[in-house]
N, C-alpha and C. Protein backbone atom coordinates (compact mmCIF):
# COMPACT_ATOMS: atom_id res chain seq x y z
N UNK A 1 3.76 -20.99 -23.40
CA UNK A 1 4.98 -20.71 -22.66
C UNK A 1 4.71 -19.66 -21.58
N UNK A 2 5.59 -20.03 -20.65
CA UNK A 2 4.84 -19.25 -19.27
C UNK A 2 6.03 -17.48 -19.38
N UNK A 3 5.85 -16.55 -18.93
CA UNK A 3 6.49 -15.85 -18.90
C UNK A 3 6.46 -14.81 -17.52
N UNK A 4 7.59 -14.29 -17.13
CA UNK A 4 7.47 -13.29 -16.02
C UNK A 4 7.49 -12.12 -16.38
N UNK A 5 6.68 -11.39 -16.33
CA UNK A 5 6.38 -9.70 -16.94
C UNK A 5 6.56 -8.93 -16.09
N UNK A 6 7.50 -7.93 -16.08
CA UNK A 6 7.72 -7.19 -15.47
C UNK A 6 7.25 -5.85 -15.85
N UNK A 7 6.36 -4.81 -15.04
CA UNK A 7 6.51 -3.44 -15.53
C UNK A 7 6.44 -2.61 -14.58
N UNK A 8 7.98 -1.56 -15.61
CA UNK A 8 8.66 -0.90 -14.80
C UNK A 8 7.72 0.57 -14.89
N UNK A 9 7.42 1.04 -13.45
CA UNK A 9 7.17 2.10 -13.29
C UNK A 9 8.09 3.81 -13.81
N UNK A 10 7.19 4.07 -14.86
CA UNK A 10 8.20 5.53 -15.37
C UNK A 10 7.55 6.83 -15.20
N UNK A 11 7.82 7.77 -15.54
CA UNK A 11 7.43 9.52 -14.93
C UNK A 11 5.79 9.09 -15.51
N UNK A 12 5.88 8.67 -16.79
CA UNK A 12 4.23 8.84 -17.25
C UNK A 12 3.50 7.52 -16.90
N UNK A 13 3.82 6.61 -18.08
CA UNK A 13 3.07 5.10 -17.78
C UNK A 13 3.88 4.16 -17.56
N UNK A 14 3.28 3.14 -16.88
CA UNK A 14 4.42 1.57 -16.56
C UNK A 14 4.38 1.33 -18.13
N UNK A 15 6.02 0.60 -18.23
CA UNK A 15 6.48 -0.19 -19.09
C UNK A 15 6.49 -1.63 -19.19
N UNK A 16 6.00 -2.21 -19.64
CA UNK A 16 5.92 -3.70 -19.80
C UNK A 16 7.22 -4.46 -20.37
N UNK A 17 7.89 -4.82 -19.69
CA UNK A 17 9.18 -5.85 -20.75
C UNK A 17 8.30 -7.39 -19.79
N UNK A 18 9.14 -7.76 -21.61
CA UNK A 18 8.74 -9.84 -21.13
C UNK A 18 9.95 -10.64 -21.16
N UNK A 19 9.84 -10.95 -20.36
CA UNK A 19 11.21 -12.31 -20.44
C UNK A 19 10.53 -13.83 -20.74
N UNK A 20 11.02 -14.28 -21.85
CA UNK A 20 10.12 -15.57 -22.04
C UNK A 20 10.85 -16.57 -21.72
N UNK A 21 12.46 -16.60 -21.35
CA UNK A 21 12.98 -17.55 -21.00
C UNK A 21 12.82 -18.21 -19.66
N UNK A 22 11.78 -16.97 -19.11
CA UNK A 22 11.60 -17.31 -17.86
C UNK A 22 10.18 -17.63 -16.78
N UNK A 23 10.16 -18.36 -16.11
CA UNK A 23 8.89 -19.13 -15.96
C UNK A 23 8.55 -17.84 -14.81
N UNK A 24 6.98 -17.99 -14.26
CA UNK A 24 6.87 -17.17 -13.69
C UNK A 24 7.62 -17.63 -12.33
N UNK A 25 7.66 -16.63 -11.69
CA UNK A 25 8.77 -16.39 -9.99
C UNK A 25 7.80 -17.15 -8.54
N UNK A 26 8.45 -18.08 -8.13
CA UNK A 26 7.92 -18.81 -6.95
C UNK A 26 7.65 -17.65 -5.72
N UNK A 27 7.34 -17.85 -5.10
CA UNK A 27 7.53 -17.03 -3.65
C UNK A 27 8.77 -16.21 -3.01
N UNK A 28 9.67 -17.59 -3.22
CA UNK A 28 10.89 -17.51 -2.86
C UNK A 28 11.76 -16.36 -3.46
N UNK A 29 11.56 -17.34 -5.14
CA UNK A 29 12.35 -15.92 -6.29
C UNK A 29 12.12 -14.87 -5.94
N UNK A 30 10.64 -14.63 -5.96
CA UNK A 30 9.87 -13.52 -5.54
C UNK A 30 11.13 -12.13 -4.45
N UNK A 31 11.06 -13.05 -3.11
CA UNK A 31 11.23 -12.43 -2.52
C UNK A 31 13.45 -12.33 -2.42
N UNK A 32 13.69 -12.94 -3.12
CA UNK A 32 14.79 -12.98 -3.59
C UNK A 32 15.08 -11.67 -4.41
N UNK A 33 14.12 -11.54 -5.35
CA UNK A 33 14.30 -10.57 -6.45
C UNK A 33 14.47 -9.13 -5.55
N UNK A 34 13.43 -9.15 -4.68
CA UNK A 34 13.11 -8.17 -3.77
C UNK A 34 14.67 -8.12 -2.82
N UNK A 35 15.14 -8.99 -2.44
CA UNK A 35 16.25 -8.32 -1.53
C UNK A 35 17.31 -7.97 -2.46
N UNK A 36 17.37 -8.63 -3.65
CA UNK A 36 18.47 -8.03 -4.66
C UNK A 36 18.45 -6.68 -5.10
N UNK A 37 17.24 -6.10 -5.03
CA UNK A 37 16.99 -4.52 -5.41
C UNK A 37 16.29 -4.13 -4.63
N UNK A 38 16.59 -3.75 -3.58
CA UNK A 38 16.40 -2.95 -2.43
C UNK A 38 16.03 -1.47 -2.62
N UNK A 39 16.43 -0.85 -3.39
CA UNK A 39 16.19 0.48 -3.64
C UNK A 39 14.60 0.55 -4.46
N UNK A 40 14.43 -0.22 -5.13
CA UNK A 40 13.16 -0.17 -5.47
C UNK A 40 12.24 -0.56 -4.86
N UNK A 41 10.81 -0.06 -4.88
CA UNK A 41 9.50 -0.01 -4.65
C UNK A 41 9.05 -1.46 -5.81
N UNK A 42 8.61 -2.49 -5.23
CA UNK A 42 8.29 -3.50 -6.08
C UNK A 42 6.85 -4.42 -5.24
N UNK A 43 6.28 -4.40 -6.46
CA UNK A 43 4.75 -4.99 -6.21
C UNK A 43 4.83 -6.22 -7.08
N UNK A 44 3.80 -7.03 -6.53
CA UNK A 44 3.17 -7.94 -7.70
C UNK A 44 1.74 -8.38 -7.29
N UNK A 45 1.27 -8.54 -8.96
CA UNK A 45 -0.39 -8.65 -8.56
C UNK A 45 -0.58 -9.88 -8.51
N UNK A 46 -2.02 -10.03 -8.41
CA UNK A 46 -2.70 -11.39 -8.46
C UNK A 46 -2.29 -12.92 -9.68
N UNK A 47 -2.00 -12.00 -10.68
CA UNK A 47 -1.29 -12.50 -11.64
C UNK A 47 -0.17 -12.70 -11.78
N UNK A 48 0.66 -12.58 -11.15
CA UNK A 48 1.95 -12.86 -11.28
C UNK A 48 2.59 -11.77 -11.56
N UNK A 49 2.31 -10.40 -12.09
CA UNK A 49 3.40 -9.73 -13.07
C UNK A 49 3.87 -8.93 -11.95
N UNK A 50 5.19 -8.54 -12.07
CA UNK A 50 5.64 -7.68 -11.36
C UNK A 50 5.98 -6.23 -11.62
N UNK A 51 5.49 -5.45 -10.33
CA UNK A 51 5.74 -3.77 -11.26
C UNK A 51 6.91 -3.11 -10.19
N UNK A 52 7.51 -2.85 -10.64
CA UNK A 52 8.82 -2.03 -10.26
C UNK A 52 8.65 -0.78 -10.64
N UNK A 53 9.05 0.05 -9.26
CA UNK A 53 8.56 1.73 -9.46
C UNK A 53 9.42 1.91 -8.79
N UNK A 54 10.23 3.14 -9.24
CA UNK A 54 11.51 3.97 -8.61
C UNK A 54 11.49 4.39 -7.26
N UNK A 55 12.34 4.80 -6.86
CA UNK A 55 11.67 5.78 -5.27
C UNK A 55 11.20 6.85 -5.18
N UNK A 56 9.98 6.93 -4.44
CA UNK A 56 9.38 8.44 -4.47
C UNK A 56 10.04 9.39 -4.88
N UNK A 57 9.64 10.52 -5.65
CA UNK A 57 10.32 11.88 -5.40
C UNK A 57 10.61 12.89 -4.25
N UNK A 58 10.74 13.43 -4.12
CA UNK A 58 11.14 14.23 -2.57
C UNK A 58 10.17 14.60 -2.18
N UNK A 59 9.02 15.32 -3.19
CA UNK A 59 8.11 15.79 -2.84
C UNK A 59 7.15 14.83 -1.80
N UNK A 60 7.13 13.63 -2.52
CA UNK A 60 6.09 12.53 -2.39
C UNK A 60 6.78 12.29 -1.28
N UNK A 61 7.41 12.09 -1.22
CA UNK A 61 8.69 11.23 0.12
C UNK A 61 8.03 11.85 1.44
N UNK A 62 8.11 13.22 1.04
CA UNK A 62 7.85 14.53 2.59
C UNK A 62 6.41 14.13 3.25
N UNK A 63 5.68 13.64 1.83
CA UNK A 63 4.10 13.98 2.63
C UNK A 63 4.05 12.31 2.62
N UNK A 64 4.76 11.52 2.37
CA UNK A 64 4.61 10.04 2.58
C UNK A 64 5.08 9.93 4.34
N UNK A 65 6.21 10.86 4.47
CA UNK A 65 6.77 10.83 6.15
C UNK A 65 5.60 11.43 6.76
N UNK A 66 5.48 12.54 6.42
CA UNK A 66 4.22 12.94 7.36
C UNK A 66 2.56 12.76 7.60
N UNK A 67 2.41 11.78 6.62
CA UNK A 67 1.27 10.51 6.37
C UNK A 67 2.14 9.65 8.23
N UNK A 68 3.23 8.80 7.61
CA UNK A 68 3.55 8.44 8.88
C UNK A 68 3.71 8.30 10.18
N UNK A 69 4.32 9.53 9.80
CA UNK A 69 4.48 10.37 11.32
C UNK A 69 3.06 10.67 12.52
N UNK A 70 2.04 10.72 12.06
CA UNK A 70 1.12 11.40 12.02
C UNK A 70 0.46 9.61 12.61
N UNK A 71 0.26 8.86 11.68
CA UNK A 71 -0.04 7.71 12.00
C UNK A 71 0.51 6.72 13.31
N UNK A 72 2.13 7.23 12.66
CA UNK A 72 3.09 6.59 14.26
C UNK A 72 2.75 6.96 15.45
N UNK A 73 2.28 8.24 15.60
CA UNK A 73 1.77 9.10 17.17
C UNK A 73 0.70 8.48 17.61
N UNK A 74 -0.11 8.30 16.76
CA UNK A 74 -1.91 7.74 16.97
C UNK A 74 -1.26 6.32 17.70
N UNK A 75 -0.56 5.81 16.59
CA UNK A 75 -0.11 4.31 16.91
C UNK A 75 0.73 3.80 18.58
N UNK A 76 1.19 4.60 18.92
CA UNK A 76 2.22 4.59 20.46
C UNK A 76 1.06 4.96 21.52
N UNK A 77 0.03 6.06 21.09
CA UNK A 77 -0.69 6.46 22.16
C UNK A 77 -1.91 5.78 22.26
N UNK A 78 -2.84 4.93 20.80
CA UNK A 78 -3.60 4.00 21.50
C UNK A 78 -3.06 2.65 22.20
N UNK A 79 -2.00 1.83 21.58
CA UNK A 79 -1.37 1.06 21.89
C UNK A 79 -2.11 -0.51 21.60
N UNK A 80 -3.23 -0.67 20.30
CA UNK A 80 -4.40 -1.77 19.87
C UNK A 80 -3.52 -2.24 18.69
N UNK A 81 -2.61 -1.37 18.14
CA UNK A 81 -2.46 -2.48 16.80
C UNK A 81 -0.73 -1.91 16.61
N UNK A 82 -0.12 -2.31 15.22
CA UNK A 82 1.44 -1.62 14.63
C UNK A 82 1.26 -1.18 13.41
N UNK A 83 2.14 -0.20 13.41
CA UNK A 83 1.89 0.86 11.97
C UNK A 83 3.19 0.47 10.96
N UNK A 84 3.06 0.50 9.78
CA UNK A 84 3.98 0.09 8.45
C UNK A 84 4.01 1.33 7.82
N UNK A 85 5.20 1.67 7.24
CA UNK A 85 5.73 2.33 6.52
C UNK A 85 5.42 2.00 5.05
N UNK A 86 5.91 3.35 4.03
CA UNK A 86 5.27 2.27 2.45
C UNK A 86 6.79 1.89 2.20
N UNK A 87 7.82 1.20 3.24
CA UNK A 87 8.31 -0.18 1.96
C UNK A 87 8.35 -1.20 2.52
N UNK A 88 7.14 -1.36 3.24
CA UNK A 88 6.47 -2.65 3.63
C UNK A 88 5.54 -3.19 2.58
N UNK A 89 6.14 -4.63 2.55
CA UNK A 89 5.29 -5.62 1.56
C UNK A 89 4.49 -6.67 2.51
N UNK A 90 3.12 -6.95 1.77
CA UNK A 90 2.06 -7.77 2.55
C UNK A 90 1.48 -8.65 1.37
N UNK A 91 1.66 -9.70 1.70
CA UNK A 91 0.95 -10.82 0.94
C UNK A 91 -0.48 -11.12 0.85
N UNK A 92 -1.05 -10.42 0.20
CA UNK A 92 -2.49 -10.60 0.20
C UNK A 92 -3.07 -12.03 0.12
N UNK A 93 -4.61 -12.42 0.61
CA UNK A 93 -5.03 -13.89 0.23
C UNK A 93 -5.34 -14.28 -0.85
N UNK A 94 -5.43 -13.09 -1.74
CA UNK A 94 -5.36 -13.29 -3.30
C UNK A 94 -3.85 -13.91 -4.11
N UNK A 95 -2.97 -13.46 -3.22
CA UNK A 95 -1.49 -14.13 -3.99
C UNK A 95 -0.80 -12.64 -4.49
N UNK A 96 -1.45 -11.58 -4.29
CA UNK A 96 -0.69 -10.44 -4.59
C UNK A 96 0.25 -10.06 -3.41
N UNK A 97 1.51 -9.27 -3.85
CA UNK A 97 2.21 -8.56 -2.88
C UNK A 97 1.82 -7.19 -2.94
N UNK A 98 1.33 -6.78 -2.00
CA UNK A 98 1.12 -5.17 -2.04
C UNK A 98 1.92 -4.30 -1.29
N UNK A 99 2.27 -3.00 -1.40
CA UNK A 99 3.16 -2.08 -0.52
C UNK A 99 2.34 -0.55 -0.36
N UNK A 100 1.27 -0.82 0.69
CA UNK A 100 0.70 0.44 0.89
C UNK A 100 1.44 1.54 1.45
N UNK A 101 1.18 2.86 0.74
CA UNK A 101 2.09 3.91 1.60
C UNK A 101 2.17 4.05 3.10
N UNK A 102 0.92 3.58 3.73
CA UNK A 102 0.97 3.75 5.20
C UNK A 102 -0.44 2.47 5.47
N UNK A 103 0.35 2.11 6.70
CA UNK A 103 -1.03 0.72 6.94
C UNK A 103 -0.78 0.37 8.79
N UNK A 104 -1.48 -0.23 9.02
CA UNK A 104 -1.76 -0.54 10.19
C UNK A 104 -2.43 -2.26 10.65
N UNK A 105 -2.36 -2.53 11.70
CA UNK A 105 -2.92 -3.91 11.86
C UNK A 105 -2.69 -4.34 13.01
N UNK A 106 -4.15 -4.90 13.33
CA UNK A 106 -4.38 -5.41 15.59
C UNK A 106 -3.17 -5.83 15.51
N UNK A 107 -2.90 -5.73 16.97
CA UNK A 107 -1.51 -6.05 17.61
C UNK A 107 -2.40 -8.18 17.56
N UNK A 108 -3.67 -8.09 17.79
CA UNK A 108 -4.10 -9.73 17.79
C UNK A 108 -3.78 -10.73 16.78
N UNK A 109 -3.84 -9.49 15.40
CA UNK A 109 -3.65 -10.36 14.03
C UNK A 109 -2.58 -10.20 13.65
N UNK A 110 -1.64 -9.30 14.29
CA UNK A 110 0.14 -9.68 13.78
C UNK A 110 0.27 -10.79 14.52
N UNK A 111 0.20 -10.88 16.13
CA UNK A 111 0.68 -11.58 17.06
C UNK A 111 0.37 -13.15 16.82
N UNK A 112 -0.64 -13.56 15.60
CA UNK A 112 -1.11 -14.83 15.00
C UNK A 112 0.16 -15.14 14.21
N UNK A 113 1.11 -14.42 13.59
CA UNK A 113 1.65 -14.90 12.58
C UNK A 113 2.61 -15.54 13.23
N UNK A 114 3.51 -16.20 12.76
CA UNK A 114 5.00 -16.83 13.03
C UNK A 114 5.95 -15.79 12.74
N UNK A 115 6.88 -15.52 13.56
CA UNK A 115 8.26 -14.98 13.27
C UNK A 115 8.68 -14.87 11.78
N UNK A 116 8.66 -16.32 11.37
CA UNK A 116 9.17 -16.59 9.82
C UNK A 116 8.27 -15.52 8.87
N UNK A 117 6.99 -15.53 9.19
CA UNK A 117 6.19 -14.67 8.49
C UNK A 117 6.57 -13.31 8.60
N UNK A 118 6.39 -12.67 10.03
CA UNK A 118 6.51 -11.76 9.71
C UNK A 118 7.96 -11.42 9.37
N UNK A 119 8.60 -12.22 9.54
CA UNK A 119 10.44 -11.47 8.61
C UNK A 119 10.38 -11.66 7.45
N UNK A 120 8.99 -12.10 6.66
CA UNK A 120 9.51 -11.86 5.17
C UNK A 120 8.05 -10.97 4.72
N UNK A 121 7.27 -10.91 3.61
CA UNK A 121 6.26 -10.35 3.06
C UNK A 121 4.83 -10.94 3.85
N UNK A 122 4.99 -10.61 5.02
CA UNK A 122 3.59 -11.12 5.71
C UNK A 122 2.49 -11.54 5.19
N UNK A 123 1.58 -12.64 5.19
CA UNK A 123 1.10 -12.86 4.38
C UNK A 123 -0.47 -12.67 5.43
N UNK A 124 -0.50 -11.05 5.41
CA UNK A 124 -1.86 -10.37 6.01
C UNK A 124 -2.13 -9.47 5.54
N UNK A 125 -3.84 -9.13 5.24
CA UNK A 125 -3.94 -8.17 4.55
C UNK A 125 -4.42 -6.98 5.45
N UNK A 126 -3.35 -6.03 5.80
CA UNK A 126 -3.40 -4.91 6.80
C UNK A 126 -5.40 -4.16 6.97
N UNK A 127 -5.54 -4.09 8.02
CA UNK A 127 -6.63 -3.67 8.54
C UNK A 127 -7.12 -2.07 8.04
N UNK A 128 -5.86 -1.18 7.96
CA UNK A 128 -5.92 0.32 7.29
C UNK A 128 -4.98 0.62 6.33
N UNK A 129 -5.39 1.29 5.38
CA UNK A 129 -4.34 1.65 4.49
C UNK A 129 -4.57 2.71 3.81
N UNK A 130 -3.59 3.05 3.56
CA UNK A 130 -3.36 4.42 2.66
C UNK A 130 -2.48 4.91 1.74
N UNK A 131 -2.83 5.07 0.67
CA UNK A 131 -2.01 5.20 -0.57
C UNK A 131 -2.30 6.67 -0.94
N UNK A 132 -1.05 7.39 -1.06
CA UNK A 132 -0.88 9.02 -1.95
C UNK A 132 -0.90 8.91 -3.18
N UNK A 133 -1.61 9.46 -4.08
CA UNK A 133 -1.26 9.35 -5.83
C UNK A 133 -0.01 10.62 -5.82
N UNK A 134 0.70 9.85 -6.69
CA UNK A 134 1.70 10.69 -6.60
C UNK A 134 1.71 11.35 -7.95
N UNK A 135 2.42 12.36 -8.73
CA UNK A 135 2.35 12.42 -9.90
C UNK A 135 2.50 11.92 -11.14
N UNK A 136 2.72 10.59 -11.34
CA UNK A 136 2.66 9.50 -12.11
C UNK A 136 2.17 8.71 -12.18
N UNK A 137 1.10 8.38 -10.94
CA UNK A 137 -0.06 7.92 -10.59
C UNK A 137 -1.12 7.89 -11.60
N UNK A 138 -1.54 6.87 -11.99
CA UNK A 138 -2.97 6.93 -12.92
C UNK A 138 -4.03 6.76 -11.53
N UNK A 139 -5.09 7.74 -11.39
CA UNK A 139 -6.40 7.14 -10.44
C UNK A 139 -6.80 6.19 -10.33
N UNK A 140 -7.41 5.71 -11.86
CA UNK A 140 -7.98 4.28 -11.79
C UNK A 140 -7.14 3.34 -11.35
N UNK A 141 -5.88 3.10 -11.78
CA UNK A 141 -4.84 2.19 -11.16
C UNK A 141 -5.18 2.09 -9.72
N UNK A 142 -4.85 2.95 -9.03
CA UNK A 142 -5.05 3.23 -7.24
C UNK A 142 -6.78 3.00 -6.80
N UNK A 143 -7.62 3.33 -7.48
CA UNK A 143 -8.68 2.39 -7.48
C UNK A 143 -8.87 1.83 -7.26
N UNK A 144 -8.17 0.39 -8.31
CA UNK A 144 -8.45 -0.99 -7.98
C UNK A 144 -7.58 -1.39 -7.34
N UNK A 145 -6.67 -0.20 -6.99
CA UNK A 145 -5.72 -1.09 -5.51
C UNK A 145 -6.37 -1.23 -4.65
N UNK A 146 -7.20 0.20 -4.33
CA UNK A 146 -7.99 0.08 -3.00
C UNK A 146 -8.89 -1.16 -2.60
N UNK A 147 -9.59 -1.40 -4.06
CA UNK A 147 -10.96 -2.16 -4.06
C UNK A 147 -10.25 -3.45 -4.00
N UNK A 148 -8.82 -3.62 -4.38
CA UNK A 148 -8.28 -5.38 -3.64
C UNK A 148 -8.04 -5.42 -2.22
N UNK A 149 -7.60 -4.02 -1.56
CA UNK A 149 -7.62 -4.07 -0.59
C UNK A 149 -8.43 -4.47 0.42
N UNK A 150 -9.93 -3.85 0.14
CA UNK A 150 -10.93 -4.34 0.60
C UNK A 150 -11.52 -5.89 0.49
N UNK A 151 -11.73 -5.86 -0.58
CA UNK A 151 -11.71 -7.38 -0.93
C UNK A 151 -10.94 -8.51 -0.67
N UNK A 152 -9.78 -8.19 -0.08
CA UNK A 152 -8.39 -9.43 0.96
C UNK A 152 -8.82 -9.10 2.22
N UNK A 153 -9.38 -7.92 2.80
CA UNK A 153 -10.02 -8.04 4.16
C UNK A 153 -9.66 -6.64 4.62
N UNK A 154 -9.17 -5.65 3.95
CA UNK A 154 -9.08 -4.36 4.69
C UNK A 154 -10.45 -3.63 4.89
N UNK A 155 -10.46 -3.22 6.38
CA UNK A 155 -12.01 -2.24 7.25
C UNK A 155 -12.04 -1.16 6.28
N UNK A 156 -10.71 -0.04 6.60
CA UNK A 156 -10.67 0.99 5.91
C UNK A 156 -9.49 1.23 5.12
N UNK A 157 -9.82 2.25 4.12
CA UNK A 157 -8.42 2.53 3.24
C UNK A 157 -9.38 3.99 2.97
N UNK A 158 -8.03 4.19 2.40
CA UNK A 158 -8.20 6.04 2.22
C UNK A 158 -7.28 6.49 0.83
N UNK A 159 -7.81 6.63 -0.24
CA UNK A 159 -7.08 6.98 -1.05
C UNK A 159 -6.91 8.32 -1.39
N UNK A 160 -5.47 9.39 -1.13
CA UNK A 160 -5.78 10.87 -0.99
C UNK A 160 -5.14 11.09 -2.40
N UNK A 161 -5.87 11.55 -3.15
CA UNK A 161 -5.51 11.99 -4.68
C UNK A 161 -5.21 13.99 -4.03
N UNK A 162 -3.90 14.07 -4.31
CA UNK A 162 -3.40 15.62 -4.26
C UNK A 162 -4.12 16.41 -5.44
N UNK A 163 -3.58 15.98 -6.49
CA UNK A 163 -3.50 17.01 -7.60
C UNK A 163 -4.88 17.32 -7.26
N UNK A 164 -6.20 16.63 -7.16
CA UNK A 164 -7.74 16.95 -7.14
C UNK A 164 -8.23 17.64 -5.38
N UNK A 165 -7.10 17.60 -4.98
CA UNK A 165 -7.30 17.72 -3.20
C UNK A 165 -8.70 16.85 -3.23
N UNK A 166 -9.14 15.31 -3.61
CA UNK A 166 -10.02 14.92 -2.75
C UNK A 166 -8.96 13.62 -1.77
N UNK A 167 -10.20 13.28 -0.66
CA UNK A 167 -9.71 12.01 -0.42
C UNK A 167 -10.57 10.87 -0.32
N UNK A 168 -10.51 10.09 -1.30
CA UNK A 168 -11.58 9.03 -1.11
C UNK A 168 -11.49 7.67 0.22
N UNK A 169 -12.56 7.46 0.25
CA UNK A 169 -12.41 6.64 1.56
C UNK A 169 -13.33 5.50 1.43
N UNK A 170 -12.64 4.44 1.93
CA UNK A 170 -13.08 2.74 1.21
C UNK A 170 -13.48 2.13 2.52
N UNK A 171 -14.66 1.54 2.50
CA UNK A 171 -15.08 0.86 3.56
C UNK A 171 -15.74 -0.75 2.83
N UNK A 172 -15.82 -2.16 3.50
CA UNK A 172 -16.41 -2.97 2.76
C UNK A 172 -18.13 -3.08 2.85
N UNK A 173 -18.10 -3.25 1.78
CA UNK A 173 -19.80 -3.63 1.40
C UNK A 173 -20.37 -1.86 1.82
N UNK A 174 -20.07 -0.68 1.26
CA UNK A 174 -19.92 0.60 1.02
C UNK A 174 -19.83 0.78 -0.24
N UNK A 175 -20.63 2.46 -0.33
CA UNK A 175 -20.07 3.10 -1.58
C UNK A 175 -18.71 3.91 -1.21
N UNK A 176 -18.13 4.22 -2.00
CA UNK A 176 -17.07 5.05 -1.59
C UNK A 176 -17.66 6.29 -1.12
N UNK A 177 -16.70 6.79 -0.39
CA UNK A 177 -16.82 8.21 -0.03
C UNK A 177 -15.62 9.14 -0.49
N UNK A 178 -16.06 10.32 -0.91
CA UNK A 178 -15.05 11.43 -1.26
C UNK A 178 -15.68 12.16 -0.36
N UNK A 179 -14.49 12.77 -0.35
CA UNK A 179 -13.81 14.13 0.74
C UNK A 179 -13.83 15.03 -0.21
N UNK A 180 -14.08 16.52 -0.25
CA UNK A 180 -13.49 17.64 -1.10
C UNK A 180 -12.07 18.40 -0.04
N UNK A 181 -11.06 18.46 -0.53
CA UNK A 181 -10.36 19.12 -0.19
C UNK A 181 -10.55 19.59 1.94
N UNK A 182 -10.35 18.34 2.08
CA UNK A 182 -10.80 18.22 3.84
C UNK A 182 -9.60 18.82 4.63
N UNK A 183 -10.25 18.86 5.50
CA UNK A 183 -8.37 19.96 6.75
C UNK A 183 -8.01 18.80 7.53
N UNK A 184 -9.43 18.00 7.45
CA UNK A 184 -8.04 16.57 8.69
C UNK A 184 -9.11 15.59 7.98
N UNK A 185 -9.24 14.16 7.97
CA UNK A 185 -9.68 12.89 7.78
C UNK A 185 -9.64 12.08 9.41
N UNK A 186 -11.11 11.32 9.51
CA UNK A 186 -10.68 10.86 10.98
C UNK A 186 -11.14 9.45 10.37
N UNK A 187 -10.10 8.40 11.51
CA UNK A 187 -10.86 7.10 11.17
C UNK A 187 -11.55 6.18 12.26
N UNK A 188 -12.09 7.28 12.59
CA UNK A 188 -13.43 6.60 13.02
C UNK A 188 -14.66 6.12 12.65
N UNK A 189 -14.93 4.83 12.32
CA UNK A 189 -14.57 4.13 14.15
C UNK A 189 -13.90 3.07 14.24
N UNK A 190 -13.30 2.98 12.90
CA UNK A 190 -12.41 1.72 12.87
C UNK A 190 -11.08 2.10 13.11
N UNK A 191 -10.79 2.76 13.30
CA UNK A 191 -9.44 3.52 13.88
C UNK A 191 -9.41 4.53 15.32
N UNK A 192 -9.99 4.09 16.27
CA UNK A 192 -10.80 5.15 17.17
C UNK A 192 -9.89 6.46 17.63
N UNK A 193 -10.43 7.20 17.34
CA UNK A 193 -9.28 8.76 17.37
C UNK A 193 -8.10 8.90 17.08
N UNK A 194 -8.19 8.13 15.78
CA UNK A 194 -7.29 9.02 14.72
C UNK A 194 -7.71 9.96 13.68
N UNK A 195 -6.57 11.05 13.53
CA UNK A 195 -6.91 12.07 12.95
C UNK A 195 -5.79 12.46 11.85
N UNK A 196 -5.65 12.43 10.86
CA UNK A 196 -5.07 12.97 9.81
C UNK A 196 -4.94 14.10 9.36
N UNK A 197 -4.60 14.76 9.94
CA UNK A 197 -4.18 16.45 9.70
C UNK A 197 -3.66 16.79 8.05
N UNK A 198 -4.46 17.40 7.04
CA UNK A 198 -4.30 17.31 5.76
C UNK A 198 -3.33 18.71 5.43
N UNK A 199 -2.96 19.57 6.54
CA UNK A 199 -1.89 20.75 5.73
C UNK A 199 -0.82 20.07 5.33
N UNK A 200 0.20 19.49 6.03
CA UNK A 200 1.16 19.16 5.19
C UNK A 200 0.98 17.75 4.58
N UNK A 201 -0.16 17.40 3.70
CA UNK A 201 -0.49 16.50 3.18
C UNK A 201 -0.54 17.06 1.83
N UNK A 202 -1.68 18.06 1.61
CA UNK A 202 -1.60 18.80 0.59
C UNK A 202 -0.09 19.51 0.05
């Protein structure tokens, strides 16, 4: 019997509930489910299951805007690609929906999609990305977000773990790189002069 699993993101670990009356969620449902609860942060993996996580805390919220902000400036003044916010959803080529905190992508490879696409969960896997662990964050979890990221086709990703002040940084067919407690992150050269200013990150 097929089932749709949902787990809900809580202060410590996701919660798993099962609904067995219910088959797993088409695309459609999918994105149905998603406009019915708007207030939530909602993913789904490769597998089907879906994880529902509350809205940032304030804290997270501040340095999620100024992750943005920071990105949006780079983004207006080179003028090569468009920048996403994290409650943007992207359809990976794996079949996952992902919602990176901050992402980016050529103005060449949006401009491929159809309208229809991009008004619903684009089904591209953003060129940069960046995810904050927030305090309920498990590492390894954000890990293997990164490493799908790469693996659907993202250049770079940057995963900035606070509590450890590092920031790790994902490139394909690379080892990772950590940062110790860095004052800015640049992404060059796949991002050409951008700079990530880490005070109000930390």
């Amino acid at each position: 019997m097929k089932m749709t699993t949902l787990l809900i993101q809580t202060e410590s670990t996701p919660l798993t509930v099962n609904f067995p009356s219910l088959v797993q969620m088409t695309n459609e449902q999918f994105y149905e489910f998603c406009q019915a609860n708007g207030d939530l942060r909602i993913e789904r993996t490769a597998n089907g299951e879906v994880i529902i996580m509350p809205p940032a805390f304030s804290d997270t919220g501040n340095r999620n805007f100024n992750i943005a902000a920071q990105l949006g400036y780079w983004t207006e003044q080179d003028g090569t690609g468009i920048g996403f916010d994290s409650s943007t959803g992207f359809t990976l080529p794996n079949g996952a929906m992902r919602s990176p905190d901050a992402s980016w992508i050529e103005l060449e490879r949006w401009n491929a999609l159809t309208d229809v696409q991009k008004a619903s969960f684009a089904p591209i896997c953003p060129s940069f990305v960046i995810e904050l662990r927030s305090s309920s964050d498990r590492l390894i979890k954000l890990q293997d977000k990164m490493q799908e990221y790469i693996n659907n086709g993202t250049s770079l990703g940057w995963l900035i773990d606070r509590q450890n002040r590092k920031v790790y940084i994902y490139r394909p067919n690379r080892e990772v790189e950590i940062l110790e407690n860095p004052e800015a992150v640049s992404g060059n050269p796949e991002l050409s002069g951008f700079i990530l200013r880490m005070t109000k990150i930390w």
